[in-house]
C-alpha atoms as a PDB file:
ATOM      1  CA  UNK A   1       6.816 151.733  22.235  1.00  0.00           C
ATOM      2  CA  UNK A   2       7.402 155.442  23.554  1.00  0.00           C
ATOM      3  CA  UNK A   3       7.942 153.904  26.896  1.00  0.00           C
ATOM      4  CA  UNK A   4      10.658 151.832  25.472  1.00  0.00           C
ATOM      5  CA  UNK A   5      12.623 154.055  23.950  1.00  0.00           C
ATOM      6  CA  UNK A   6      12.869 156.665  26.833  1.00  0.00           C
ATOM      7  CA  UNK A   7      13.875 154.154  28.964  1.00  0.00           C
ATOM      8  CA  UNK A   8      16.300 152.874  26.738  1.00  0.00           C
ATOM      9  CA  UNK A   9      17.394 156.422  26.464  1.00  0.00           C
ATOM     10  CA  UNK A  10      17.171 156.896  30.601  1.00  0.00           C
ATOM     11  CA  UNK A  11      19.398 153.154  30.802  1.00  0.00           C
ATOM     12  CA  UNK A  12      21.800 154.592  28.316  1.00  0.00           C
ATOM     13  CA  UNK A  13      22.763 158.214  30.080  1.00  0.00           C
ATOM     14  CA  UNK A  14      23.014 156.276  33.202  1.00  0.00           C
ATOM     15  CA  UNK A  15      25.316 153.685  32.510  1.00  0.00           C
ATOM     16  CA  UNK A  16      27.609 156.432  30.299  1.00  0.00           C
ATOM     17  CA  UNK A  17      27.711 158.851  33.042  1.00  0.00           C
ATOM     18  CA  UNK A  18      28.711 156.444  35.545  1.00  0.00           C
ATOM     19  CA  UNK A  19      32.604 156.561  36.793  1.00  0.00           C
ATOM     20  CA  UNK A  20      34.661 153.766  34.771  1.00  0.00           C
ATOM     21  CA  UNK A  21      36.980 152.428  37.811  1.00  0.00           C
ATOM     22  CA  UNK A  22      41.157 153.174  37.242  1.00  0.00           C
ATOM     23  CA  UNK A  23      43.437 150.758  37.854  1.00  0.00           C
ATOM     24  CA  UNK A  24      46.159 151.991  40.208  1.00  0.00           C
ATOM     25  CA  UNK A  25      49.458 150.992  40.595  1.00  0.00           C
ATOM     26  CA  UNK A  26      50.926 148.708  43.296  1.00  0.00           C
ATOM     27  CA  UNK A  27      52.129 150.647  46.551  1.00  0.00           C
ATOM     28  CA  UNK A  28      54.010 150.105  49.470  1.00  0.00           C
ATOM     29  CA  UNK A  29      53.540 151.372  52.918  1.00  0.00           C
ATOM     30  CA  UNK A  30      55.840 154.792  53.978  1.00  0.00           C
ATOM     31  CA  UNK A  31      57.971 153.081  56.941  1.00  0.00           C
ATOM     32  CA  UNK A  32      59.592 155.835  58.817  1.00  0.00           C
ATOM     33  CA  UNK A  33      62.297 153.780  61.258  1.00  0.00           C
ATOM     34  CA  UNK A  34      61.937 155.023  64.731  1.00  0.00           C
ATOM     35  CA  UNK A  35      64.518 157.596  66.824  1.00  0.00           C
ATOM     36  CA  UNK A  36      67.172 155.857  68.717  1.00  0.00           C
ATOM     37  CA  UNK A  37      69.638 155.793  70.961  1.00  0.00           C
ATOM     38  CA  UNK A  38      72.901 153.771  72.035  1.00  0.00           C
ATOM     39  CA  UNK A  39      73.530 151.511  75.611  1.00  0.00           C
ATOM     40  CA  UNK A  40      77.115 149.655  75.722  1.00  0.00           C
ATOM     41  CA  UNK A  41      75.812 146.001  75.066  1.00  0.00           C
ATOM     42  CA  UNK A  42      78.066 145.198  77.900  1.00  0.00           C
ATOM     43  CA  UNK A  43      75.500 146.768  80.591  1.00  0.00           C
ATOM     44  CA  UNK A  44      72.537 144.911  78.835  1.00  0.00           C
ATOM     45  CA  UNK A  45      74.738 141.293  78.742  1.00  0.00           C
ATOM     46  CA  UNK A  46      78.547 141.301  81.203  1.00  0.00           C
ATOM     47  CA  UNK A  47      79.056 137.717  80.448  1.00  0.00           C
ATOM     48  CA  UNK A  48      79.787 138.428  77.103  1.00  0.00           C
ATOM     49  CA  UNK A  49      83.321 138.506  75.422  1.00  0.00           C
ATOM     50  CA  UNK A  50      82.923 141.691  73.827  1.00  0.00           C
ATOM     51  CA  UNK A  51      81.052 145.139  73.964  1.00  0.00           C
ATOM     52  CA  UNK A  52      79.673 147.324  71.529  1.00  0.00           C
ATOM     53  CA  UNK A  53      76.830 150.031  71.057  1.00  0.00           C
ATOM     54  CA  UNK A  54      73.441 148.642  71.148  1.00  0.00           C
ATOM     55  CA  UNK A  55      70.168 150.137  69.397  1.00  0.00           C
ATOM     56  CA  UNK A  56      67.667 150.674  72.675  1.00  0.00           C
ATOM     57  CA  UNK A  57      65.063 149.579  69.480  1.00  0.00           C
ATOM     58  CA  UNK A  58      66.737 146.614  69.429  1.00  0.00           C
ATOM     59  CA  UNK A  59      65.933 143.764  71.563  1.00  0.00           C
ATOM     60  CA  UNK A  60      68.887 140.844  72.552  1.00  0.00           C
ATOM     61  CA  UNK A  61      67.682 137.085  72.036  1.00  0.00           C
ATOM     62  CA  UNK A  62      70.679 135.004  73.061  1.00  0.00           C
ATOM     63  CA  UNK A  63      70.281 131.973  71.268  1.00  0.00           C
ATOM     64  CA  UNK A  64      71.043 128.498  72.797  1.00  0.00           C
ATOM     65  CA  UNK A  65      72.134 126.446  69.853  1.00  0.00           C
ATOM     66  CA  UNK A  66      76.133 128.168  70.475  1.00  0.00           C
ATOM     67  CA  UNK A  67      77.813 130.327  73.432  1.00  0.00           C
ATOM     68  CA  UNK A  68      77.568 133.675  73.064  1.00  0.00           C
ATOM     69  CA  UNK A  69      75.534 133.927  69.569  1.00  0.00           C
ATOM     70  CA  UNK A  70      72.717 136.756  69.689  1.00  0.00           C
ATOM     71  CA  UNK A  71      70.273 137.834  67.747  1.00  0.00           C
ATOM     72  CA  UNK A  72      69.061 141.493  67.709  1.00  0.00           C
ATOM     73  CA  UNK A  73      65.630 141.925  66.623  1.00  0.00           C
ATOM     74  CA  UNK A  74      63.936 145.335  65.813  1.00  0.00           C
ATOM     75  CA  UNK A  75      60.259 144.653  66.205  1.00  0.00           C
ATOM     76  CA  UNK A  76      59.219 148.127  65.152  1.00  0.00           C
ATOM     77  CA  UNK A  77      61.368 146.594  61.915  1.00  0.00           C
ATOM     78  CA  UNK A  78      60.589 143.465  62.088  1.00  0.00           C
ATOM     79  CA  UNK A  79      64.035 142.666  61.229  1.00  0.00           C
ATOM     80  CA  UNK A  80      67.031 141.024  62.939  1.00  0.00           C
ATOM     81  CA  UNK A  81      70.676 141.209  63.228  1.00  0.00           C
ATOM     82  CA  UNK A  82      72.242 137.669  63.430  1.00  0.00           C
ATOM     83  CA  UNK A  83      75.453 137.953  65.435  1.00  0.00           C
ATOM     84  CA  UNK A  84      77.897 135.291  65.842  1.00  0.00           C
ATOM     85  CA  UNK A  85      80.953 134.488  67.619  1.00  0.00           C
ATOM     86  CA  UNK A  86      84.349 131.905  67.634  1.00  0.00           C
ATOM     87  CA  UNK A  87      87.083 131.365  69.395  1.00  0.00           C
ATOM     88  CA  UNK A  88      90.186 131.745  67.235  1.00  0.00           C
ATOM     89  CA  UNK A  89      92.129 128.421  67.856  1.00  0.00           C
ATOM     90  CA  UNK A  90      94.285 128.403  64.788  1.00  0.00           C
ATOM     91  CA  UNK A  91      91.509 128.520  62.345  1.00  0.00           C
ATOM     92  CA  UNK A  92      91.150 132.419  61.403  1.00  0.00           C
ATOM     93  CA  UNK A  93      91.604 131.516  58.233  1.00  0.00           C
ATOM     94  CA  UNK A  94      88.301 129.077  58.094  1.00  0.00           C
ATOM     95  CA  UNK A  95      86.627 131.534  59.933  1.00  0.00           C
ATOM     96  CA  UNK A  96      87.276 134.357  57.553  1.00  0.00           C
ATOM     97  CA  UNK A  97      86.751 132.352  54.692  1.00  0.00           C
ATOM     98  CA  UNK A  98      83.038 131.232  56.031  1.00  0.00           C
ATOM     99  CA  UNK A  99      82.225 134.924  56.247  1.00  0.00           C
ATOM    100  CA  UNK A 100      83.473 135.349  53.252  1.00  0.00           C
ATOM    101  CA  UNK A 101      81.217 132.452  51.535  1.00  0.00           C
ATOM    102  CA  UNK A 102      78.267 133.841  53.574  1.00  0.00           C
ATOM    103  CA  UNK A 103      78.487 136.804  51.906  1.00  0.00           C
ATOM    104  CA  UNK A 104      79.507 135.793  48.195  1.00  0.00           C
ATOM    105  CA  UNK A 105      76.476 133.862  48.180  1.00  0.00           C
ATOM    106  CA  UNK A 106      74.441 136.654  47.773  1.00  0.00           C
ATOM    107  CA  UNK A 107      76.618 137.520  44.864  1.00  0.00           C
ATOM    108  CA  UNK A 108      74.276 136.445  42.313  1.00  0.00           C
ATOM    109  CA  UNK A 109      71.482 138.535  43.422  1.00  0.00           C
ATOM    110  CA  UNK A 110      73.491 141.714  44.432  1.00  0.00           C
ATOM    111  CA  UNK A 111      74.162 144.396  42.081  1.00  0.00           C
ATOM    112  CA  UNK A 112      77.491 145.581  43.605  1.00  0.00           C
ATOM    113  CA  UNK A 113      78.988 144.322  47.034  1.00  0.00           C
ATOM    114  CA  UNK A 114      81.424 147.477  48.027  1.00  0.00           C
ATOM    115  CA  UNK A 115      83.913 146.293  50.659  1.00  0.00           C
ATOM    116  CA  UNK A 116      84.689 148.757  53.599  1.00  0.00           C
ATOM    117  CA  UNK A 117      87.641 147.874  56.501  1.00  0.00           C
ATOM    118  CA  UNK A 118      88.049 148.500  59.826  1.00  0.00           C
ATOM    119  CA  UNK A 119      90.966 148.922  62.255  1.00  0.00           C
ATOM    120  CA  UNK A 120      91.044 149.956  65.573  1.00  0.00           C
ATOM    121  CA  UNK A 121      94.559 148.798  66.799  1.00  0.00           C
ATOM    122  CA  UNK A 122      94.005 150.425  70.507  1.00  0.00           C
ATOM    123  CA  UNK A 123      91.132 148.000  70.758  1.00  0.00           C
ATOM    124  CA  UNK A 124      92.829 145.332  68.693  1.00  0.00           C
ATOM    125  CA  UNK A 125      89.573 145.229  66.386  1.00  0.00           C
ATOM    126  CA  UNK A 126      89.776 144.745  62.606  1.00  0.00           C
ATOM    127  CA  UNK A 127      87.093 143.589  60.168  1.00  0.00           C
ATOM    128  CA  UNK A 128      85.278 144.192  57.075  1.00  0.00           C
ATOM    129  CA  UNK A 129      81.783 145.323  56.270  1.00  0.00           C
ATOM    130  CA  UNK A 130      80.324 144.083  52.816  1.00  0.00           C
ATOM    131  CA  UNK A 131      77.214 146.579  51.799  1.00  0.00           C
ATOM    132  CA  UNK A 132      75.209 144.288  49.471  1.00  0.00           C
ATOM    133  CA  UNK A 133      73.356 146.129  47.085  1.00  0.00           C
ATOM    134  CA  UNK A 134      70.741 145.068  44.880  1.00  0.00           C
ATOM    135  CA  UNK A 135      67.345 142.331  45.847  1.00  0.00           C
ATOM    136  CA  UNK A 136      69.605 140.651  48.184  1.00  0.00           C
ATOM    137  CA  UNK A 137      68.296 138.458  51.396  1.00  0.00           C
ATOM    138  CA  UNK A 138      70.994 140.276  53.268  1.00  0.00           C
ATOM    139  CA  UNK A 139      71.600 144.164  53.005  1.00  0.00           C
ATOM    140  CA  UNK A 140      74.320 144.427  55.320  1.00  0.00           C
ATOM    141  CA  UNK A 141      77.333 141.857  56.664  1.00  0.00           C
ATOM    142  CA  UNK A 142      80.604 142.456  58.369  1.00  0.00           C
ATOM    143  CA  UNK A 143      82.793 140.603  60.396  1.00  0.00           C
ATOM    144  CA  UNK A 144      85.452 142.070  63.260  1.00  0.00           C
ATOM    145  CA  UNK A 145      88.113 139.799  64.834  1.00  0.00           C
ATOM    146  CA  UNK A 146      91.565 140.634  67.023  1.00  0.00           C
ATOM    147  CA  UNK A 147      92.980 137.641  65.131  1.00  0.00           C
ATOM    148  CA  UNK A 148      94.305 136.114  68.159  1.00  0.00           C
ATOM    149  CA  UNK A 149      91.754 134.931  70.419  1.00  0.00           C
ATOM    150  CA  UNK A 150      87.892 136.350  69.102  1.00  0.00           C
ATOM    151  CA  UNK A 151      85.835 136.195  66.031  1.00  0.00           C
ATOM    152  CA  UNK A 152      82.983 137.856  65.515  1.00  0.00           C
ATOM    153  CA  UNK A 153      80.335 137.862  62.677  1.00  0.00           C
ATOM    154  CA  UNK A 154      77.306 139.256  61.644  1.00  0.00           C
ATOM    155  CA  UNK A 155      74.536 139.656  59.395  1.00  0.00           C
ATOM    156  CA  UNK A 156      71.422 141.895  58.489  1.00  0.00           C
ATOM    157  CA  UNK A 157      67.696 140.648  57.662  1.00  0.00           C
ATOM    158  CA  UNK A 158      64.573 141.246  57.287  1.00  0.00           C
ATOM    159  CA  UNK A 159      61.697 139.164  57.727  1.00  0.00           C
ATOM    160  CA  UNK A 160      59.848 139.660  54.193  1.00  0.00           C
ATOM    161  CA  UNK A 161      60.719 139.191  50.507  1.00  0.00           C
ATOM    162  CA  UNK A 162      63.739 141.428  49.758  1.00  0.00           C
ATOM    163  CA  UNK A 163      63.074 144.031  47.549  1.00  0.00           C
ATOM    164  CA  UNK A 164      65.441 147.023  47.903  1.00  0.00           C
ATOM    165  CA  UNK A 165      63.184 149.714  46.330  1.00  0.00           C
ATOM    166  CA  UNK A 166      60.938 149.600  49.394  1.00  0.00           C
ATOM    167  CA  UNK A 167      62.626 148.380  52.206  1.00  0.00           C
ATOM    168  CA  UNK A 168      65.180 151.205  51.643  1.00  0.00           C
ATOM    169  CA  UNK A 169      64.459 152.886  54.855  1.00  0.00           C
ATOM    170  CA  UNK A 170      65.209 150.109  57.088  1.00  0.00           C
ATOM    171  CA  UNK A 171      68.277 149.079  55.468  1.00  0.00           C
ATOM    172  CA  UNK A 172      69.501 153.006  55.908  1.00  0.00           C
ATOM    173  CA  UNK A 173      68.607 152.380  58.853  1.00  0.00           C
ATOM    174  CA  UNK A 174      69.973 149.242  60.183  1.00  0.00           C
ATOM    175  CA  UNK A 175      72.891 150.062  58.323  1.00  0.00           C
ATOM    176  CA  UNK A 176      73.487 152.712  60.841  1.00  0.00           C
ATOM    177  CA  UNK A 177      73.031 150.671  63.796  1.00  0.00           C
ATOM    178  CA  UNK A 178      75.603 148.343  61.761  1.00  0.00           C
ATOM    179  CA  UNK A 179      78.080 150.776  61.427  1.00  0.00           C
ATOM    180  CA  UNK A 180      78.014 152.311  64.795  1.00  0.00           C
ATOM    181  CA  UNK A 181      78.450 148.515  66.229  1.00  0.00           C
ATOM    182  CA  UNK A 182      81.784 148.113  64.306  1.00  0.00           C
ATOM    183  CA  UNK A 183      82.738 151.656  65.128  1.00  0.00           C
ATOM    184  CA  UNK A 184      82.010 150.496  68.757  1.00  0.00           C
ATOM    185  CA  UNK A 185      82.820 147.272  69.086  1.00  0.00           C
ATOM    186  CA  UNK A 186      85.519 146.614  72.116  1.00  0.00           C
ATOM    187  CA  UNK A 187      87.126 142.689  73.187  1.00  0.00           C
ATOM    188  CA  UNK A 188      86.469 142.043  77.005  1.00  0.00           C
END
């Protein structure tokens, strides 16, 4: 019976001096963007109706389906830029209003959609960049035409669930690259 009872004892000041486990809370990985630096898209692609300053992160995927569309994908992101581009034949209107829908349809899931416009009348450039705030799919949009002959549109994503919280470093960044593409952007 002695036997029992110290190693009942022995059992018991084990298991109450073992380490009970603590849950911890969900994390995300740190993403620091890379460095970069600018080429004129124009030295990358000539054929091209228009020019602008191109992340040397990002890479250029022309894509077949129209003339001229691109996508710009950061792998180090893994993220793209969808870029698209018209011919204005008397249809600016439908064109602006498409960009438009692209972005309002967002609206539901974006906290605040701040509107910022461009004009650069030496380079007969004017758009509109739409910052989409909030768990949206897209975290950055714009569009840039000369209202005559070119549109051009395009579009930020990344290639995961949005959540704004942690993928705030990559939208700072691409947001950049964004901004110093309209701030760049030139009609051939």
């Amino acid at each position: 019976m002695r036997k029992i009872v110290i190693l009942s004892i022995v059992g018991m000041v084990v298991i109450a001096c073992s380490k009970g486990s603590t849950p911890k809370p969900y994390g995300y990985y740190r993403i620091t963007p890379p460095d970069t630096a600018y080429v004129p898209f124009s030295s990358v692609n000539a054929t091209y109706p228009y020019t602008f300053a191109l992340s040397v992160n990002a890479q250029v995927q022309p894509r077949a389906d129209e003339p001229y569309w691109i996508n710009l994908y950061y792998p180090a992101l893994d993220a793209t830029i969808h870029c698209s581009y018209k011919p204005v034949r008397d249809n600016l209107r439908e064109l602006t209003n498409d960009a438009l829908d692209f972005v309002y349809r967002n609206a539901s899931f974006a906290s605040a959609i701040p509107e910022r416009e461009y004009a650069h009348p030496e380079a007969h450039v004017y758009g509109v960049l739409f910052d989409l705030e909030g768990n949206t799919a897209s975290s950055c949009q714009f569009f840039v035409t000369d209202s005559i002959h070119h549109f051009f549109r395009a579009s930020v994503y990344c290639n995961c669930p949005p959540n704004a919280d942690s993928l705030a470093p990559v939208y700072n960044y691409l947001r950049t690259d964004v901004l110093r593409m309209v701030e760049s952007f030139e009609w051939k």
